[in-house]
C-alpha atoms as a PDB file:
ATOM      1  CA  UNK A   1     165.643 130.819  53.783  1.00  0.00           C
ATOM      2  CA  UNK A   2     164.038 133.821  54.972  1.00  0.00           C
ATOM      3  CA  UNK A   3     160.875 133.474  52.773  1.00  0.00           C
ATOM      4  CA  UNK A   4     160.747 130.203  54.311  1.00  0.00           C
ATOM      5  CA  UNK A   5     161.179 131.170  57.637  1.00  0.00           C
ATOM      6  CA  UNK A   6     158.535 133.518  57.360  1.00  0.00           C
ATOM      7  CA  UNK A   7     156.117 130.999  55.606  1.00  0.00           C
ATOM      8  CA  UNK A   8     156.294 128.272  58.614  1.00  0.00           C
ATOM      9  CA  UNK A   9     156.375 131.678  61.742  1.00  0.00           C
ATOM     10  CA  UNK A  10     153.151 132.394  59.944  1.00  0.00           C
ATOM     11  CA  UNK A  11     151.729 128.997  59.369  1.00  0.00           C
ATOM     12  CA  UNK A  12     152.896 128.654  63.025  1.00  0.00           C
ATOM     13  CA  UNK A  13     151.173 131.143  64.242  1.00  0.00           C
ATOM     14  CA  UNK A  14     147.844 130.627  62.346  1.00  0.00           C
ATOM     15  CA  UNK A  15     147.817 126.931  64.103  1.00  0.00           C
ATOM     16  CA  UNK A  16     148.152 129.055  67.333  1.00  0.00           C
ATOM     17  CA  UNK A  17     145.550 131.205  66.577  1.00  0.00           C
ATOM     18  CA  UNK A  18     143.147 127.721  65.741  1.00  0.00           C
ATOM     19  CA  UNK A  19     143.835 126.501  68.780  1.00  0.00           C
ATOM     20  CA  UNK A  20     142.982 129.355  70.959  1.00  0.00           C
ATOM     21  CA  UNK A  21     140.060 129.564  68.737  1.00  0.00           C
ATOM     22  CA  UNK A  22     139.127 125.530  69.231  1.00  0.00           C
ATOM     23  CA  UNK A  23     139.461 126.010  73.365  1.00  0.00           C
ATOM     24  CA  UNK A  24     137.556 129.054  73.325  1.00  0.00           C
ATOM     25  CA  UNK A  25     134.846 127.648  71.481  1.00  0.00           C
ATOM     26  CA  UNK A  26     135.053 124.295  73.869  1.00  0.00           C
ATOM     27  CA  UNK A  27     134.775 126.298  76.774  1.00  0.00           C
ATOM     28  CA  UNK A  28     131.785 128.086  75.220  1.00  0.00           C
ATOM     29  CA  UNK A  29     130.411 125.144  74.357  1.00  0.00           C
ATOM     30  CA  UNK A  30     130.705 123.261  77.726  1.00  0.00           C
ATOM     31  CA  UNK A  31     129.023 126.205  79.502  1.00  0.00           C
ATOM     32  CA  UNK A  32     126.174 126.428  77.411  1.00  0.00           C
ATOM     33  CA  UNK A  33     125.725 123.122  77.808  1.00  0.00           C
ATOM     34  CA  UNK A  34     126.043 122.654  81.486  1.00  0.00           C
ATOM     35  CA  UNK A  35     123.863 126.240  82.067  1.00  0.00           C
ATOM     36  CA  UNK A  36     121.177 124.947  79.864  1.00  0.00           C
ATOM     37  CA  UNK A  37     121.342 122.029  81.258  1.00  0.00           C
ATOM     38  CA  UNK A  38     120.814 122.967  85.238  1.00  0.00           C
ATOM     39  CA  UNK A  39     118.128 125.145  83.996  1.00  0.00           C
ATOM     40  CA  UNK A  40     116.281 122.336  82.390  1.00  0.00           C
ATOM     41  CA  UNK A  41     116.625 120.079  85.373  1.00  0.00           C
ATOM     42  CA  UNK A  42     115.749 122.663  88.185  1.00  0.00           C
ATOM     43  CA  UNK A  43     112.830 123.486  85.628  1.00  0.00           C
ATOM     44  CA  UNK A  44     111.493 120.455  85.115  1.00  0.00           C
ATOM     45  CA  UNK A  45     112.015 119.255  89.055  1.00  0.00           C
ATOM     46  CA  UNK A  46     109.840 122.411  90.199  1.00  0.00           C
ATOM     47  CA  UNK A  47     106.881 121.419  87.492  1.00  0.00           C
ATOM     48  CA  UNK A  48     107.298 117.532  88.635  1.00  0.00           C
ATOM     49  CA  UNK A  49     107.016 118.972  92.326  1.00  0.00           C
ATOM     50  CA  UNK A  50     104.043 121.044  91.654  1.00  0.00           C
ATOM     51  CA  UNK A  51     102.387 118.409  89.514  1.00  0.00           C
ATOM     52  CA  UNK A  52     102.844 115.797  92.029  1.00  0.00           C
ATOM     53  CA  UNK A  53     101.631 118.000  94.533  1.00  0.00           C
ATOM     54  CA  UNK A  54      98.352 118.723  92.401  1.00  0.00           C
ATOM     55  CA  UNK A  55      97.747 115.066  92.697  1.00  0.00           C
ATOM     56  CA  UNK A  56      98.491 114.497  95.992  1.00  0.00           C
ATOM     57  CA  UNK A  57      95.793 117.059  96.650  1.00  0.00           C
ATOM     58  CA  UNK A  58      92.919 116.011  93.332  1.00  0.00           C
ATOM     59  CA  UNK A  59      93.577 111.946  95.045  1.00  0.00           C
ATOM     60  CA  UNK A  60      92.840 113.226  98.477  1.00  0.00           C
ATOM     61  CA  UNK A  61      90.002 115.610  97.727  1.00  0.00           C
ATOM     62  CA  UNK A  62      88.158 112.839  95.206  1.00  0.00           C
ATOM     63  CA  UNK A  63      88.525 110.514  98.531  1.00  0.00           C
ATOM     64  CA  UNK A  64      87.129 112.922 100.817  1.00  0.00           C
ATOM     65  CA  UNK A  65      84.355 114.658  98.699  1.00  0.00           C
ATOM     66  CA  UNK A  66      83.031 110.928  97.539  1.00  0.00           C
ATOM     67  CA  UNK A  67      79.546 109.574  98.519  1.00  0.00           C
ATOM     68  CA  UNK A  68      80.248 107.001 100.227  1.00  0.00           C
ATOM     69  CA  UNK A  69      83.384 108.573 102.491  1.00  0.00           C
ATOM     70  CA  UNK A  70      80.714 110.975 103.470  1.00  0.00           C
ATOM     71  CA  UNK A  71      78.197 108.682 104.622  1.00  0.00           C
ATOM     72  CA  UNK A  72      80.451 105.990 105.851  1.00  0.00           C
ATOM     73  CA  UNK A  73      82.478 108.467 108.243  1.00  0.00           C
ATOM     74  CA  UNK A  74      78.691 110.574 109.285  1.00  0.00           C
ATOM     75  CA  UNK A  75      77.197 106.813 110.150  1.00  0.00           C
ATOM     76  CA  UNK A  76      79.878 104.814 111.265  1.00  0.00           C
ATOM     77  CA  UNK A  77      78.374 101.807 109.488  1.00  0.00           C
ATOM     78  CA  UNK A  78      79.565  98.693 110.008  1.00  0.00           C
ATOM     79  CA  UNK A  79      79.658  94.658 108.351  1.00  0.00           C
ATOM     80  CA  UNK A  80      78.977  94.830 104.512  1.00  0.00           C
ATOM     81  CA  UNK A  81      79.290  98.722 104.177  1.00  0.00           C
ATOM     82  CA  UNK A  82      82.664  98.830 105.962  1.00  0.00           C
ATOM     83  CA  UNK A  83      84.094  96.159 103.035  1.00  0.00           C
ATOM     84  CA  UNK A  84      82.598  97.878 100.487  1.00  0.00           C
ATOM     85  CA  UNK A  85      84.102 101.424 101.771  1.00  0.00           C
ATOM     86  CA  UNK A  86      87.683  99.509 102.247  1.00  0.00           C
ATOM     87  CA  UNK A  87      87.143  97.641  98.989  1.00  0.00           C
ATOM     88  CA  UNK A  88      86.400 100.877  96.852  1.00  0.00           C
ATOM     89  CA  UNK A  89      89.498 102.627  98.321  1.00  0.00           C
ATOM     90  CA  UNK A  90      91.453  99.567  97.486  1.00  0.00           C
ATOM     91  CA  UNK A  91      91.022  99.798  94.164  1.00  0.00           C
ATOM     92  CA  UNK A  92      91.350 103.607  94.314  1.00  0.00           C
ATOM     93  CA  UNK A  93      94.955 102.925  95.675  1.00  0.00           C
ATOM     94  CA  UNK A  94      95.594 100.136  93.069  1.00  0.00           C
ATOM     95  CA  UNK A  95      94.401 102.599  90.506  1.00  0.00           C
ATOM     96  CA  UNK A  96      97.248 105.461  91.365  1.00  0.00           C
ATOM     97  CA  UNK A  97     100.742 103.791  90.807  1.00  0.00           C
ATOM     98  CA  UNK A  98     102.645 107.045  92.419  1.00  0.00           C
ATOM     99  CA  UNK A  99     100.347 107.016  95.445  1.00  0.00           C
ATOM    100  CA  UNK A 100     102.260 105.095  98.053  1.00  0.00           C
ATOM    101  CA  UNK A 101      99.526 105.239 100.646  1.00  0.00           C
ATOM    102  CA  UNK A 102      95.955 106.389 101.652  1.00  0.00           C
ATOM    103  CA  UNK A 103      94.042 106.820 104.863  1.00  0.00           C
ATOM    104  CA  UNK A 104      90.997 107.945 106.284  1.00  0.00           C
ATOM    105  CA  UNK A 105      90.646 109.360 109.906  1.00  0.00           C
ATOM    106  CA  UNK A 106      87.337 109.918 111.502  1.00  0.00           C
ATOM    107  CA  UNK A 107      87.044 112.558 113.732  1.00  0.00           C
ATOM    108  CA  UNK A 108      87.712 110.597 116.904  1.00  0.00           C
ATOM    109  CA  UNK A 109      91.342 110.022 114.962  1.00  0.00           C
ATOM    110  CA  UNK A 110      90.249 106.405 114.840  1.00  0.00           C
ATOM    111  CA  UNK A 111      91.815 105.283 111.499  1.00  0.00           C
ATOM    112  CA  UNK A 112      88.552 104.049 109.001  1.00  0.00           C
ATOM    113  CA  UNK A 113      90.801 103.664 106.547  1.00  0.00           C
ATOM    114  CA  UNK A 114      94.182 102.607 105.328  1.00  0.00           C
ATOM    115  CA  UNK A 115      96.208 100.676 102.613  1.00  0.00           C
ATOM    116  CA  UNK A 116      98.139  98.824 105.240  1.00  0.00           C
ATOM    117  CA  UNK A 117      94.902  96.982 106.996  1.00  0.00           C
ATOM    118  CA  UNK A 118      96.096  96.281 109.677  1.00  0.00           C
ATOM    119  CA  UNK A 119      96.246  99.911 110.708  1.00  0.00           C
ATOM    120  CA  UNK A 120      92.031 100.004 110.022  1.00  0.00           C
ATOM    121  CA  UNK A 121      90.780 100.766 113.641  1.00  0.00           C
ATOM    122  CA  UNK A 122      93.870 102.013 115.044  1.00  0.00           C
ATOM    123  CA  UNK A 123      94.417 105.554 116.784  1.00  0.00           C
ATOM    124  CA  UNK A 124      95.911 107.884 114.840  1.00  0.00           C
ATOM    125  CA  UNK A 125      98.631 109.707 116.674  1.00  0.00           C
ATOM    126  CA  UNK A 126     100.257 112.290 113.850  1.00  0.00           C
ATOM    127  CA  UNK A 127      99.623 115.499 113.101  1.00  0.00           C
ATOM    128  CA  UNK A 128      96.055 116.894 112.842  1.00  0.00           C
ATOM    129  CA  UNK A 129      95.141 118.792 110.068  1.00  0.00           C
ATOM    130  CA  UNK A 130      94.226 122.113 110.941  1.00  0.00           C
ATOM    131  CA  UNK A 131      91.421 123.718 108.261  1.00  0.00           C
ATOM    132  CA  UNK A 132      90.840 127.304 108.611  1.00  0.00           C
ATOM    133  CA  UNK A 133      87.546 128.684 108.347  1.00  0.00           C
ATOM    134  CA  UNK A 134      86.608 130.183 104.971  1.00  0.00           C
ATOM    135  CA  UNK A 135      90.033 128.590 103.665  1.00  0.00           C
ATOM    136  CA  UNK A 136      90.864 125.614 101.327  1.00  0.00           C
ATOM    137  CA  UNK A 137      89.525 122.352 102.550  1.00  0.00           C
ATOM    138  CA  UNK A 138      92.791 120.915 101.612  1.00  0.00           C
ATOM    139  CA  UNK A 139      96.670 121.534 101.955  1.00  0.00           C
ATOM    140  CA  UNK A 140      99.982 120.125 101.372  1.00  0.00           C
ATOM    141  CA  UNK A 141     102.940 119.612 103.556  1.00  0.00           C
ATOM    142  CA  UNK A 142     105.822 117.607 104.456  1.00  0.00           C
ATOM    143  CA  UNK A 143     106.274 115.375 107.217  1.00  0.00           C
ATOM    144  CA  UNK A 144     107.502 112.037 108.821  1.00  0.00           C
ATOM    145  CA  UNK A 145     105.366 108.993 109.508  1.00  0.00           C
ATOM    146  CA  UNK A 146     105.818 105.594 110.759  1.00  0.00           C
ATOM    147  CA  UNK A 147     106.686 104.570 106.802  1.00  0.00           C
ATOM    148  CA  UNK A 148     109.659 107.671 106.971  1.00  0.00           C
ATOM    149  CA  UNK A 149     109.593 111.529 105.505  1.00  0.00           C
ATOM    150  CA  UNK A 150     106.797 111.760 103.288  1.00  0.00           C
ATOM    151  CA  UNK A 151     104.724 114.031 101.211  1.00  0.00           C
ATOM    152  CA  UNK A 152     101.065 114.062 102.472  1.00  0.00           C
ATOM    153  CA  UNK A 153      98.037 115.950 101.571  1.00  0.00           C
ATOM    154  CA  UNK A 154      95.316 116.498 103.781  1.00  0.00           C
ATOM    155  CA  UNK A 155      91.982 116.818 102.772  1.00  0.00           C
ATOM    156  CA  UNK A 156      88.659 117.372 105.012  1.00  0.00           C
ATOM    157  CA  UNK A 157      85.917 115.150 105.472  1.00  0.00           C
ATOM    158  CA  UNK A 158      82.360 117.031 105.804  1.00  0.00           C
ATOM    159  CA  UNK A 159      79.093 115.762 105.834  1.00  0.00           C
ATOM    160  CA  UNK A 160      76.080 117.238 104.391  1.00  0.00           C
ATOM    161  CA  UNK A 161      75.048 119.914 107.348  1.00  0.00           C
ATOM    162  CA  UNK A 162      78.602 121.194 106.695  1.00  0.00           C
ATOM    163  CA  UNK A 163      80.223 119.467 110.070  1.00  0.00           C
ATOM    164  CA  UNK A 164      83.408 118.183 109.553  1.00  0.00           C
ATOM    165  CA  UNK A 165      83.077 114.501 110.232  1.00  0.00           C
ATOM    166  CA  UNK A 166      86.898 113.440 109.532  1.00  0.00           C
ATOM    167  CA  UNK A 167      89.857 113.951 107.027  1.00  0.00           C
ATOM    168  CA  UNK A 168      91.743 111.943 104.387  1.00  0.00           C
ATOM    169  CA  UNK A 169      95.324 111.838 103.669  1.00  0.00           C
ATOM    170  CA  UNK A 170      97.273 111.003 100.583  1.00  0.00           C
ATOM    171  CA  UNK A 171     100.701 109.811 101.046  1.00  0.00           C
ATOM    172  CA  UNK A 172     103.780 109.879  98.652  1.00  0.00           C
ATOM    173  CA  UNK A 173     107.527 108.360 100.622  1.00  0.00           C
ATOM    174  CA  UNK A 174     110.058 110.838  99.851  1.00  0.00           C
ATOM    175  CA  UNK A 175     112.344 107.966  99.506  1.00  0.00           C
ATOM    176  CA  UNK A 176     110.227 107.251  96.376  1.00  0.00           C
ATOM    177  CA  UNK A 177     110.560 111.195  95.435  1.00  0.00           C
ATOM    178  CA  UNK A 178     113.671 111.413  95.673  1.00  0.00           C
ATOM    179  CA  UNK A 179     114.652 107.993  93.298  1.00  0.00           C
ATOM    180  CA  UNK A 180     112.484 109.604  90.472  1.00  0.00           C
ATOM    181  CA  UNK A 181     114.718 112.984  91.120  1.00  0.00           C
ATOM    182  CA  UNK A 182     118.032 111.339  90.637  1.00  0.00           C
ATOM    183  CA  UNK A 183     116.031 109.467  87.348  1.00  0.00           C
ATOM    184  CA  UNK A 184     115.824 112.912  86.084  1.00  0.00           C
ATOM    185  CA  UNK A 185     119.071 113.944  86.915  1.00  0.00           C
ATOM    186  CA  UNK A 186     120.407 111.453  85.327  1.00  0.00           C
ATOM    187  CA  UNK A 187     118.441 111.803  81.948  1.00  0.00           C
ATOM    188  CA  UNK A 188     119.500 115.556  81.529  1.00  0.00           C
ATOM    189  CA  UNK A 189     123.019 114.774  82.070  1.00  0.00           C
ATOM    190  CA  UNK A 190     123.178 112.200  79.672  1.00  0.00           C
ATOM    191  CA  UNK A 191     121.556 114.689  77.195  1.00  0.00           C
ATOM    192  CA  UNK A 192     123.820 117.187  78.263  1.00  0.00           C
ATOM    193  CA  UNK A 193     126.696 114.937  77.414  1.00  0.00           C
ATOM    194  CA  UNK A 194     125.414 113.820  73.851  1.00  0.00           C
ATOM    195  CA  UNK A 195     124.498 117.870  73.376  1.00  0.00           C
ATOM    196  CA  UNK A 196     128.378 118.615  73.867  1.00  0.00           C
ATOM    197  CA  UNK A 197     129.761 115.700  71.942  1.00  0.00           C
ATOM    198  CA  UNK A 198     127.301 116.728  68.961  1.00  0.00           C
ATOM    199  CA  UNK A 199     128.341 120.355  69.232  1.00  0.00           C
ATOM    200  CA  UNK A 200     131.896 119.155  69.253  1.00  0.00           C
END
């Protein structure tokens, strides 16, 4: 009875021992999982910020440093020129499915430019970019417009004696920034979750 005893205290005791073993290994698990997985998604949110920051500001640049920008904002032309200008930045716009709009602002903030027509020939009444002397001819910032918060960049408009003859903007809606955020979120937790159940 007493070998027997024994037998099932130790057998006992090794189950114990398993289990203690089997939690401390869950918890390890479940915080690797969840660290590596809020250092993915902050990760990969910064280089999706940054990225679509680089083509807020390549869109808005291309725009402002084209030919016909130039000469159409220098001459104020008018009739045919004026749908071909509007025509080539349609298709510019139709071209960039994470550009939500575009607009081009002469330098008497009359609006030349943008993807809702029916603010062509309007005043412009938002911020003015401000481009320091010897500095970038382009910058990045956030802000609210009549479509909500957005993320613009600004871009200047110069013409070929060097005077600065207008700017361009690039618009993305945070609204839209933020539903391809939660997207991501969403993807690493679901690879979180099949991480832990395959470590399991």
């Amino acid at each position: 009875k007493k070998r027997c005893f024994e037998k099932m205290k130790r057998k006992t005791e090794s189950q114990s021992i398993q289990r203690k073993l089997f939690r401390m290994e869950f918890i390890l698990i479940i915080t690797l999982a969840v660290i590596l997985g809020v250092a993915g998604t902050m990760v990969n949110i910064n280089f999706e910020t940054q990225k679509r920051d680089r083509n807020l500001q390549n869109v808005a640049e291309t725009i402002a440093n084209s030919p016909l920008t130039v000469h159409y904002t220098s001459d104020m032309l008018s009739g045919n020129e004026q749908e071909v200008f509007v025509e080539y930045l349609d298709s510019v716009k139709e071209s960039l499915d994470d550009i939500d709009v575009i607009s081009v602002v002469g330098i008497d903030n009359i609006r030349l430019y943008h993807s809702n027509h029916q603010m062509i020939g309007t005043v412009y009444d938002g911020t003015i970019p401000f481009f320091a002397p010897g500095s970038e001819d382009y910058y990045t910032t956030s802000e609210n417009g009549p479509s909500g918060a957005q993320r613009r960049a600004y871009a200047a408009i110069y013409d070929e004696e060097g005077k600065q003859t207008g700017f361009v903007m690039s618009i993305m809606l945070m609204e839209n920034i933020q539903t391809e955020t939660k997207h991501t979120l969403l993807l690493f937790i679901v690879i979180t979750v099949i991480a832990v159940l395959i470590e399991l």
